[in-house]
PDB file of N, CA and C in Angstrom:
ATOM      1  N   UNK A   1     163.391 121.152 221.312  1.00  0.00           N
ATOM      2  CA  UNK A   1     164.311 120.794 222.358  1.00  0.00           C
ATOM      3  C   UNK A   1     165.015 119.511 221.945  1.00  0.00           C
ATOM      4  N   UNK A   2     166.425 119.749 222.266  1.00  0.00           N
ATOM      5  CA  UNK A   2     166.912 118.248 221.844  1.00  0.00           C
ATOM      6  C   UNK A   2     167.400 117.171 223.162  1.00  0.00           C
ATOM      7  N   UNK A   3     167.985 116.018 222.509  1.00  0.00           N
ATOM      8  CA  UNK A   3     168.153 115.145 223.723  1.00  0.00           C
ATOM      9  C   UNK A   3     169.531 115.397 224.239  1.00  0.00           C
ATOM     10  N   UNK A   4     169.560 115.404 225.322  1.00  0.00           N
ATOM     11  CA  UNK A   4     171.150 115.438 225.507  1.00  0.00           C
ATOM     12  C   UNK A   4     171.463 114.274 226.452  1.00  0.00           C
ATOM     13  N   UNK A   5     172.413 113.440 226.093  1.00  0.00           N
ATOM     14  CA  UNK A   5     173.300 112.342 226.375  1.00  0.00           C
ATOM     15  C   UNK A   5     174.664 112.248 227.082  1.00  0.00           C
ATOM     16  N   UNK A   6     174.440 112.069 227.998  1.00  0.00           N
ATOM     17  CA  UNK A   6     176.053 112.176 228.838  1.00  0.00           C
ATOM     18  C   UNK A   6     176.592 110.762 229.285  1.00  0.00           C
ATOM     19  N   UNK A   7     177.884 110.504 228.708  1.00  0.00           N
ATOM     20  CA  UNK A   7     178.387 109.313 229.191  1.00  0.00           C
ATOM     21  C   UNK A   7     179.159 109.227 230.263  1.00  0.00           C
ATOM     22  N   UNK A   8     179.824 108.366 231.084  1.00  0.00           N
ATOM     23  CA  UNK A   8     180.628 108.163 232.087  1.00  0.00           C
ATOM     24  C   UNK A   8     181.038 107.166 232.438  1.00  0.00           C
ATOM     25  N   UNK A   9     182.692 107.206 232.499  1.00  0.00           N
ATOM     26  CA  UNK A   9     183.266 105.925 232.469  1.00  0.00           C
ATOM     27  C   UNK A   9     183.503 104.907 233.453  1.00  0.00           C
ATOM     28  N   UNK A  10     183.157 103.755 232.964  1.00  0.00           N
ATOM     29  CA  UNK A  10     182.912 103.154 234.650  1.00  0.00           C
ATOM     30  C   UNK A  10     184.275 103.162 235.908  1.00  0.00           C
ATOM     31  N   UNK A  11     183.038 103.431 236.979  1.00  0.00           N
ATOM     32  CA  UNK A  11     183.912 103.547 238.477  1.00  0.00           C
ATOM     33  C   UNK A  11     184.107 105.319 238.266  1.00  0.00           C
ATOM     34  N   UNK A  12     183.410 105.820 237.550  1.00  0.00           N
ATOM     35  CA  UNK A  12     183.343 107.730 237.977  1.00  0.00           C
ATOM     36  C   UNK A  12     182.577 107.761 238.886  1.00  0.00           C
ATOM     37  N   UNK A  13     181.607 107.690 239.240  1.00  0.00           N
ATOM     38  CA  UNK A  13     180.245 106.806 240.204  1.00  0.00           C
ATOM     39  C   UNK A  13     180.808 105.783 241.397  1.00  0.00           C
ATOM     40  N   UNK A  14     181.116 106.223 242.493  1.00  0.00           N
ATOM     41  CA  UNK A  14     180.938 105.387 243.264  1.00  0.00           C
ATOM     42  C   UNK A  14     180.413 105.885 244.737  1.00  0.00           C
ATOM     43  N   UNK A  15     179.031 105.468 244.380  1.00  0.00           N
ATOM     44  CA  UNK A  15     177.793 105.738 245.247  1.00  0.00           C
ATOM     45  C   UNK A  15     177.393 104.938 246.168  1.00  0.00           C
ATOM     46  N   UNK A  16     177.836 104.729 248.057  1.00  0.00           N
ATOM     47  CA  UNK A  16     176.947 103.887 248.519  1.00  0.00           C
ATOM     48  C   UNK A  16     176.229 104.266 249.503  1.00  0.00           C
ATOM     49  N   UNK A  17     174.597 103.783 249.085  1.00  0.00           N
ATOM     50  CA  UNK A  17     173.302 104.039 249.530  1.00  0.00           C
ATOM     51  C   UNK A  17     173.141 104.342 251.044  1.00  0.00           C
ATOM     52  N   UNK A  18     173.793 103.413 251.809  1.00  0.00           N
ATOM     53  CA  UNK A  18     173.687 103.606 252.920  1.00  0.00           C
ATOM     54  C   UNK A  18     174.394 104.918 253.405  1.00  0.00           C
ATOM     55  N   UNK A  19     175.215 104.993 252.898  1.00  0.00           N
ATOM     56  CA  UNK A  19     176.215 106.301 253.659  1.00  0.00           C
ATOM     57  C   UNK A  19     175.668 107.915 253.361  1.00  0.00           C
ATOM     58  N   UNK A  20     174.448 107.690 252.210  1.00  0.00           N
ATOM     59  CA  UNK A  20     173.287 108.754 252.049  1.00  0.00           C
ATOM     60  C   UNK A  20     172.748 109.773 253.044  1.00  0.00           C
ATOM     61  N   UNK A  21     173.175 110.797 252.553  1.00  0.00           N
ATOM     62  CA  UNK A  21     172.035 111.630 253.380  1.00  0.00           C
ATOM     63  C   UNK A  21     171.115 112.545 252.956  1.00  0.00           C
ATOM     64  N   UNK A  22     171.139 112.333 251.596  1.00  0.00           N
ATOM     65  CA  UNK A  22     170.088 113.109 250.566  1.00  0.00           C
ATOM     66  C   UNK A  22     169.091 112.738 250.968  1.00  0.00           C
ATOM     67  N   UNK A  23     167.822 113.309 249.814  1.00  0.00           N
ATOM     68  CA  UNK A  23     166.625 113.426 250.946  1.00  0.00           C
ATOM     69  C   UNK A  23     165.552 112.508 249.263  1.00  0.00           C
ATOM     70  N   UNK A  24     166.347 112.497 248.684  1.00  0.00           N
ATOM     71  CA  UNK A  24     165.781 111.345 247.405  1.00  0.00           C
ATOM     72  C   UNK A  24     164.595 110.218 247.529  1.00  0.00           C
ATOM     73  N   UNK A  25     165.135 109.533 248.895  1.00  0.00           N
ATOM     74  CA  UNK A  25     163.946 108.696 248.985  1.00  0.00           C
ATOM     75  C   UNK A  25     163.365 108.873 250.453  1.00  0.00           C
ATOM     76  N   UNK A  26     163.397 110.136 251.042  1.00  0.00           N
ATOM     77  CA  UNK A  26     162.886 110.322 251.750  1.00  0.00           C
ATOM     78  C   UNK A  26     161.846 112.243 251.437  1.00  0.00           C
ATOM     79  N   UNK A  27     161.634 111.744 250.244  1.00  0.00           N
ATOM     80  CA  UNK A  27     160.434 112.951 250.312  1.00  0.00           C
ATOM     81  C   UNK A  27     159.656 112.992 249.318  1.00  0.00           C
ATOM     82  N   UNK A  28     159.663 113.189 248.013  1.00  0.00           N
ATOM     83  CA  UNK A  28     158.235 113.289 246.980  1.00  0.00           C
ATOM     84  C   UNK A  28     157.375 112.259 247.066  1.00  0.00           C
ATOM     85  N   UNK A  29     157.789 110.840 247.431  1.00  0.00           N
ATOM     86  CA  UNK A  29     157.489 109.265 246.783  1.00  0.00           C
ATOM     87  C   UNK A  29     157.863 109.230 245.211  1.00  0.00           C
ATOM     88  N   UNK A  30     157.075 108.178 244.583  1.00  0.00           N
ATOM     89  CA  UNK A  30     157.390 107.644 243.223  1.00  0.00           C
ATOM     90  C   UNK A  30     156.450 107.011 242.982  1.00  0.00           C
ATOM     91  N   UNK A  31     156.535 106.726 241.679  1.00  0.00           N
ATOM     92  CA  UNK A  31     155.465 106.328 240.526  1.00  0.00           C
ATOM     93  C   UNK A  31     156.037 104.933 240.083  1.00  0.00           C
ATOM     94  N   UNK A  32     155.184 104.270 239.039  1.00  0.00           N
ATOM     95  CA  UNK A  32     155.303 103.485 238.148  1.00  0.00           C
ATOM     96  C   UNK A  32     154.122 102.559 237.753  1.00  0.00           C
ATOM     97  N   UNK A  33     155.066 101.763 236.440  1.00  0.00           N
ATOM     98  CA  UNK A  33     153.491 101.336 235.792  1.00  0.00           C
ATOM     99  C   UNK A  33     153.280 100.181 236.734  1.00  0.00           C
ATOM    100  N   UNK A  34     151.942  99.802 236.371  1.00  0.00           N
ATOM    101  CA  UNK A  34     151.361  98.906 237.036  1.00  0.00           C
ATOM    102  C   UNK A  34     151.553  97.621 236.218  1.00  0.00           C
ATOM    103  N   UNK A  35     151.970  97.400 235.048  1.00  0.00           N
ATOM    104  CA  UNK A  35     152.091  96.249 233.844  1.00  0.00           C
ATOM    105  C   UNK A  35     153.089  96.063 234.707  1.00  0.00           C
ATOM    106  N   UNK A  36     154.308  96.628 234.521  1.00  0.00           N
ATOM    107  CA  UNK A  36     155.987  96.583 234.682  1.00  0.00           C
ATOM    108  C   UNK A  36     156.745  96.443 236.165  1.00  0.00           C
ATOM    109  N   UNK A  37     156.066  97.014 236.658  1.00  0.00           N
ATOM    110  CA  UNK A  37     156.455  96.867 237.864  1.00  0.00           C
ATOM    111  C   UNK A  37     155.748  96.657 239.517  1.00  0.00           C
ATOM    112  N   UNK A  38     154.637  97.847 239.061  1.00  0.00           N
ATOM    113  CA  UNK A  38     153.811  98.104 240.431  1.00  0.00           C
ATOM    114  C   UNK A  38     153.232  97.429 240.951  1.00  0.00           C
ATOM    115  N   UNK A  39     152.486  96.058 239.964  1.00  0.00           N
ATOM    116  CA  UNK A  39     151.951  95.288 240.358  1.00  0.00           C
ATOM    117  C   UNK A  39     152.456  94.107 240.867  1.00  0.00           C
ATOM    118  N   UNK A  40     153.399  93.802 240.500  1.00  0.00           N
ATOM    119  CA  UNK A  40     154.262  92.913 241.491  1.00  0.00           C
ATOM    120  C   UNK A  40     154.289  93.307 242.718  1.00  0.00           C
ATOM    121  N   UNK A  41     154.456  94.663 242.898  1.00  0.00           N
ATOM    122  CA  UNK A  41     154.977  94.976 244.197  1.00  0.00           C
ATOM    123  C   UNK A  41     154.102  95.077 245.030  1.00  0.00           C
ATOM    124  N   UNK A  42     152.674  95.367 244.534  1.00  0.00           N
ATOM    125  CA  UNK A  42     151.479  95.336 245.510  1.00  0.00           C
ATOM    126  C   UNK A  42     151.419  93.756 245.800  1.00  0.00           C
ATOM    127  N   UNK A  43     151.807  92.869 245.185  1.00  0.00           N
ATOM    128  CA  UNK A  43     151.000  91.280 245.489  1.00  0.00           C
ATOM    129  C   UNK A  43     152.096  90.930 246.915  1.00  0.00           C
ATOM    130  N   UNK A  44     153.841  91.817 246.731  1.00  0.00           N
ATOM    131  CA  UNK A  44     154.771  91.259 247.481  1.00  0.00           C
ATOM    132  C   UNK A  44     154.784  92.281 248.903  1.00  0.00           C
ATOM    133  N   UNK A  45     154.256  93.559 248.978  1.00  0.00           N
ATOM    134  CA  UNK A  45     153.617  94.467 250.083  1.00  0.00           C
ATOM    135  C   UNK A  45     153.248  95.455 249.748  1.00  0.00           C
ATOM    136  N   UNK A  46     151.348  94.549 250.262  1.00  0.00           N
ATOM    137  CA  UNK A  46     149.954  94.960 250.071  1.00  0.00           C
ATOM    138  C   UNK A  46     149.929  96.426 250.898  1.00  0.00           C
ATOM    139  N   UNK A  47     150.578  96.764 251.888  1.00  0.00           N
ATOM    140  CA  UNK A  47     150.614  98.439 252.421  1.00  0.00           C
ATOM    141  C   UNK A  47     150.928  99.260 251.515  1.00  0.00           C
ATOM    142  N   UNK A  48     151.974  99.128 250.295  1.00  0.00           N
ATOM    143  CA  UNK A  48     151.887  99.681 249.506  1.00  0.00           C
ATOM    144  C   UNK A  48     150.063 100.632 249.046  1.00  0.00           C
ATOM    145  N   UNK A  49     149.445 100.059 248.882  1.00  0.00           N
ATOM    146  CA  UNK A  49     148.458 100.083 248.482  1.00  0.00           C
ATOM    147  C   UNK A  49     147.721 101.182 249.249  1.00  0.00           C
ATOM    148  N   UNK A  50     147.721 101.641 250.210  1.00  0.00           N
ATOM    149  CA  UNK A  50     147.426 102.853 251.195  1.00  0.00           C
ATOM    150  C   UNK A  50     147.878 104.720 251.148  1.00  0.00           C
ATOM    151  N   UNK A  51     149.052 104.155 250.291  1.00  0.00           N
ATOM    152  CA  UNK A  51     149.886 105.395 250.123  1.00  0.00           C
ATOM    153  C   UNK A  51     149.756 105.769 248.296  1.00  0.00           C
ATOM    154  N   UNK A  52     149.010 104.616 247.789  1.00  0.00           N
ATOM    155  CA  UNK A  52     148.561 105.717 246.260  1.00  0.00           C
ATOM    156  C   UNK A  52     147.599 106.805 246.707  1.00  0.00           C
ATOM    157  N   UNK A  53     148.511 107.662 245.587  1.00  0.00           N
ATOM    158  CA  UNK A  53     147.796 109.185 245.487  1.00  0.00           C
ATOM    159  C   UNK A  53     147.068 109.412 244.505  1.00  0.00           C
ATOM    160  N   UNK A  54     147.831 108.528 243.218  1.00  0.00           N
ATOM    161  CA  UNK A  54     146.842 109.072 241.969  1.00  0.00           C
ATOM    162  C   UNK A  54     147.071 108.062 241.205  1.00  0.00           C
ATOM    163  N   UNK A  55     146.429 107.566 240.360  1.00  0.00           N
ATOM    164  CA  UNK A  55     146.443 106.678 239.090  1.00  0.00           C
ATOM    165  C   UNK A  55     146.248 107.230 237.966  1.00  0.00           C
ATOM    166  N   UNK A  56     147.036 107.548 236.987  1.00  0.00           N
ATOM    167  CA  UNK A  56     147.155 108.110 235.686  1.00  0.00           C
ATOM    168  C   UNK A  56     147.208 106.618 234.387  1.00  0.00           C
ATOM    169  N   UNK A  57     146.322 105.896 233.799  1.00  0.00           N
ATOM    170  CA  UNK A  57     146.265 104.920 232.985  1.00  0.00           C
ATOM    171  C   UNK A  57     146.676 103.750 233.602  1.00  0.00           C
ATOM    172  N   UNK A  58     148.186 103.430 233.528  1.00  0.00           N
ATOM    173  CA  UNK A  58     148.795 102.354 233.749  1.00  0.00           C
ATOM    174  C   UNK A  58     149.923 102.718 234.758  1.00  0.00           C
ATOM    175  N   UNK A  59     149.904 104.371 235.233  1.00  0.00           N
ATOM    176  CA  UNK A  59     151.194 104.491 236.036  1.00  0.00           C
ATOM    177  C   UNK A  59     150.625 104.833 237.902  1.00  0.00           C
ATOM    178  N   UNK A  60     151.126 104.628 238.465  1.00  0.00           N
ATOM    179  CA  UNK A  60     150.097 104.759 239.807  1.00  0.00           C
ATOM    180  C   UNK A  60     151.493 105.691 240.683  1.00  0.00           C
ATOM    181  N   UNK A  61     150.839 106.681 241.468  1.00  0.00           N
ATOM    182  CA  UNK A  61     151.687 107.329 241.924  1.00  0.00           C
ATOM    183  C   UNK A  61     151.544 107.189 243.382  1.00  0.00           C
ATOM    184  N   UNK A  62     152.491 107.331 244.038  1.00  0.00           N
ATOM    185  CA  UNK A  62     152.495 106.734 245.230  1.00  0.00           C
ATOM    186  C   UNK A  62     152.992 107.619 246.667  1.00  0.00           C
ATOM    187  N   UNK A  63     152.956 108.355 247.972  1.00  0.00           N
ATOM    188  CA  UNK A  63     153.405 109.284 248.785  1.00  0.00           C
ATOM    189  C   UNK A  63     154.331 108.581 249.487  1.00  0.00           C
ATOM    190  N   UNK A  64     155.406 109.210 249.869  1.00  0.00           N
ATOM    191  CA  UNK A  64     156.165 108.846 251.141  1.00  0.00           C
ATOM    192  C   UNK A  64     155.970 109.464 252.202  1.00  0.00           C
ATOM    193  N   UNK A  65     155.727 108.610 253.626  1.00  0.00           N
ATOM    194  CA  UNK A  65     155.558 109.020 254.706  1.00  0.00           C
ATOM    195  C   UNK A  65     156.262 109.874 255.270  1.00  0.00           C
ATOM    196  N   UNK A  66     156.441 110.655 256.479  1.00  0.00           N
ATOM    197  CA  UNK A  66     157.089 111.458 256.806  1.00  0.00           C
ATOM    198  C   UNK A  66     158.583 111.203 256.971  1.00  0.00           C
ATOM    199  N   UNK A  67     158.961 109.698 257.305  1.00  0.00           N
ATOM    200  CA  UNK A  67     159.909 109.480 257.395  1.00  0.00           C
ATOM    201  C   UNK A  67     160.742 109.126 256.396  1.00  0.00           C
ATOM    202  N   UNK A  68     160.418 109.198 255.205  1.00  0.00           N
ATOM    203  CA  UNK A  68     160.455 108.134 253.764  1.00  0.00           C
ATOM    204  C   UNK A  68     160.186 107.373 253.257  1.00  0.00           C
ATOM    205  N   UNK A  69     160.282 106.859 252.189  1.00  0.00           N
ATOM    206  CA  UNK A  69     159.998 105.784 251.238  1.00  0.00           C
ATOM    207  C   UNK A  69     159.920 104.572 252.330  1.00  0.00           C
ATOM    208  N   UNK A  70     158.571 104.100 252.175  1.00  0.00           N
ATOM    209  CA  UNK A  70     157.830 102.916 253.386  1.00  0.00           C
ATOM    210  C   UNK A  70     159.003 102.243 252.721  1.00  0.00           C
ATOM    211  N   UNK A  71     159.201 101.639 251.602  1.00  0.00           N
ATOM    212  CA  UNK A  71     160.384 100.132 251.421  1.00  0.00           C
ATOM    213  C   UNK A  71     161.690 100.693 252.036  1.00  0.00           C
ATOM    214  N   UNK A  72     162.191 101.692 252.314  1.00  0.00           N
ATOM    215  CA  UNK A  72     163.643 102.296 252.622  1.00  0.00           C
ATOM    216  C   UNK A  72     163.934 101.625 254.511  1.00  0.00           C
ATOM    217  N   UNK A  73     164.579 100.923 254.479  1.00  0.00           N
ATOM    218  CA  UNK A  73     165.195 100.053 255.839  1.00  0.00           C
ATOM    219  C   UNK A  73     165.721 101.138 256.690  1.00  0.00           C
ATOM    220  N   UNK A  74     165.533 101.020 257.747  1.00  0.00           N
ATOM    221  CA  UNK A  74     166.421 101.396 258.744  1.00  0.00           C
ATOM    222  C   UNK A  74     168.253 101.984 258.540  1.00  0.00           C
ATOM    223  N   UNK A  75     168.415 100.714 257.464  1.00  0.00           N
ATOM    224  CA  UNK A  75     169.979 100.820 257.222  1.00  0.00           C
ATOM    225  C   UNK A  75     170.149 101.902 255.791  1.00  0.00           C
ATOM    226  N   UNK A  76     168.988 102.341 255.657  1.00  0.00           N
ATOM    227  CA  UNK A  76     169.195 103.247 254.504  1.00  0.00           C
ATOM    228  C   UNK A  76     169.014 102.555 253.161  1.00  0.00           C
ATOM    229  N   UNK A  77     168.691 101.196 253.066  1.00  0.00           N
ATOM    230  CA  UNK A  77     168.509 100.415 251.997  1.00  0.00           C
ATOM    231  C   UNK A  77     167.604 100.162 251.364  1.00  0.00           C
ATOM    232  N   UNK A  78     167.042  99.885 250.102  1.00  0.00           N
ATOM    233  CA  UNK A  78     165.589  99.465 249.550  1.00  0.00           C
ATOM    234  C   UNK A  78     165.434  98.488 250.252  1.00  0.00           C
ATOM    235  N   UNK A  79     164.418  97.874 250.835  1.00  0.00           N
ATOM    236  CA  UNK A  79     163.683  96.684 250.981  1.00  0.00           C
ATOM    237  C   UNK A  79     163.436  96.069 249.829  1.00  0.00           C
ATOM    238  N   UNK A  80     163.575  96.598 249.026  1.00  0.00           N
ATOM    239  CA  UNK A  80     162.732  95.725 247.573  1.00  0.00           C
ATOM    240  C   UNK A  80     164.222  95.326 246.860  1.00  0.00           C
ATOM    241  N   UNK A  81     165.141  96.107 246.369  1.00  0.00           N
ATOM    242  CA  UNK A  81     166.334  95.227 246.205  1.00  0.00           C
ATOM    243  C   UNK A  81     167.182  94.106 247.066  1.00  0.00           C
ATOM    244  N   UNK A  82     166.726  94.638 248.612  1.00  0.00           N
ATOM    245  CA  UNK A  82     167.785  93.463 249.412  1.00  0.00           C
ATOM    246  C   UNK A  82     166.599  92.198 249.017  1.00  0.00           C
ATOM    247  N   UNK A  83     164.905  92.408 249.531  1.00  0.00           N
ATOM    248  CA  UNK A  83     164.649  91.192 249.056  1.00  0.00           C
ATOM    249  C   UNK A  83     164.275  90.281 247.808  1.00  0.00           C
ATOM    250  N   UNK A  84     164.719  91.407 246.520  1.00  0.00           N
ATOM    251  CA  UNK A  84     163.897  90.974 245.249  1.00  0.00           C
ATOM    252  C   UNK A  84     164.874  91.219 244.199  1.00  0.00           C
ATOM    253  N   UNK A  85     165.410  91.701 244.413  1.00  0.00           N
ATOM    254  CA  UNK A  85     166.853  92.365 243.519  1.00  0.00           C
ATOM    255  C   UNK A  85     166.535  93.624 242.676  1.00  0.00           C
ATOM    256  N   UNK A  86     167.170  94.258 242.313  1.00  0.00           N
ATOM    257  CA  UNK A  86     167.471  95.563 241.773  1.00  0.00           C
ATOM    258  C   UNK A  86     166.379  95.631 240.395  1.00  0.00           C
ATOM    259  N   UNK A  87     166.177  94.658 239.887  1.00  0.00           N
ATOM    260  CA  UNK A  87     165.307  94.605 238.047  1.00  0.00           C
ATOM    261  C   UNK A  87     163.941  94.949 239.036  1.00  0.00           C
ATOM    262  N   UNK A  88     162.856  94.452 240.238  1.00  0.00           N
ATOM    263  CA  UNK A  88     162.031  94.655 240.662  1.00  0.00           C
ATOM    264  C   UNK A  88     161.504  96.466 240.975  1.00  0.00           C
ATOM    265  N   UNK A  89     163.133  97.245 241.022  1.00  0.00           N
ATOM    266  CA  UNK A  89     162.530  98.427 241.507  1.00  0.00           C
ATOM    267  C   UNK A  89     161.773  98.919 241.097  1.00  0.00           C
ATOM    268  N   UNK A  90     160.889 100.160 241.057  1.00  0.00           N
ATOM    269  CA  UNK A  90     160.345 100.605 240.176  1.00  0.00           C
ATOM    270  C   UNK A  90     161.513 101.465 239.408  1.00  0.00           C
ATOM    271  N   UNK A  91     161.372 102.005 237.861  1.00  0.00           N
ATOM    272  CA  UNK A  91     161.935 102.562 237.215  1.00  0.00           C
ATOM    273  C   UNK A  91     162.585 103.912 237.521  1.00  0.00           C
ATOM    274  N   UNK A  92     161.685 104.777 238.551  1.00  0.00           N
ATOM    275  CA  UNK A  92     162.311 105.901 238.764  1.00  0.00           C
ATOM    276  C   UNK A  92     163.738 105.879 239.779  1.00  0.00           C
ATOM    277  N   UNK A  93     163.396 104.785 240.511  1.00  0.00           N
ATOM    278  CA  UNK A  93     164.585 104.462 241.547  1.00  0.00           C
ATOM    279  C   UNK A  93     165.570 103.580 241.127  1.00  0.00           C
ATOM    280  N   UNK A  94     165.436 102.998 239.914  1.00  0.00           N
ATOM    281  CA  UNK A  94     166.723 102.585 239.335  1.00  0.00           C
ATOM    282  C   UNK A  94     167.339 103.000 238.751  1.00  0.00           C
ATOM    283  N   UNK A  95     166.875 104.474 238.333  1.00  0.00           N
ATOM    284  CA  UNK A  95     167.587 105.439 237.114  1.00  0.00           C
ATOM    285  C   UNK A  95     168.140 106.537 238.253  1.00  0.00           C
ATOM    286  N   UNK A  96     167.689 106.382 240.024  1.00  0.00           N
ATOM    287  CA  UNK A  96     168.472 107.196 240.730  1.00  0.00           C
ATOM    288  C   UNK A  96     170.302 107.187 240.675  1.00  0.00           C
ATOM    289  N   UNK A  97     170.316 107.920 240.439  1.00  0.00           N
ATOM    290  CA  UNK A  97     171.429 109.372 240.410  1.00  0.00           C
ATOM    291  C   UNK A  97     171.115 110.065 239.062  1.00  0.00           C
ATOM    292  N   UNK A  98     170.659 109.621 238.149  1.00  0.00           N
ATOM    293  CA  UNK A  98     170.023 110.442 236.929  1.00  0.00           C
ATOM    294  C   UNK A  98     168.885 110.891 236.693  1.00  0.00           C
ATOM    295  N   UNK A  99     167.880 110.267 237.451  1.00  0.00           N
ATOM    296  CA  UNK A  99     166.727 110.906 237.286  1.00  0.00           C
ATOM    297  C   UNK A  99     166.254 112.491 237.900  1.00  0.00           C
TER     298      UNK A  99
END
């Protein structure tokens, strides 16, 4: 199998979060490592910590509640980018619209 690479020129993309009604961060949950990211996020909210499902080495996987992703605001926003900025997310939600 090979890799395939798609480029796009900036401003083809113009995506805003709030005006969402996909169901992205309101249904599987998400993962990540615990070096890189996860563990920050447990020290900055420890509820996190209730909703792991599984721990695979260094990556910890995590459920969303019925309503969605526990960090997802009211306004449709991460909690973790409005209060930590965008490098804090975990990896799968910063590669959202490609992942």
């Amino acid at each position: 199998m090979s890799s395939v690479c798609l480029a796009f020129p900036d401003g083809v993309f113009d995506y805003v979060c709030a005006e969402c009604n996909a169901l992205c961060c309101r249904g599987h949950g998400f993962a990540g490592s615990i070096e890189q990211e996860v563990g920050q996020l447990f020290t900055l909210y420890p509820e996190l910590e209730s909703t792991v499902t599984e721990r695979r080495a260094d990556i910890v996987s995590f459920a969303n509640v019925d309503v969605g992703c526990q960090l997802l605001d009211g306004d449709k926003l991460c909690r973790i980018e409005k209060e930590h900025g965008y490098d804090l997310k975990p990896g799968v939600c910063r590669t959202f619209l490609f992942n």
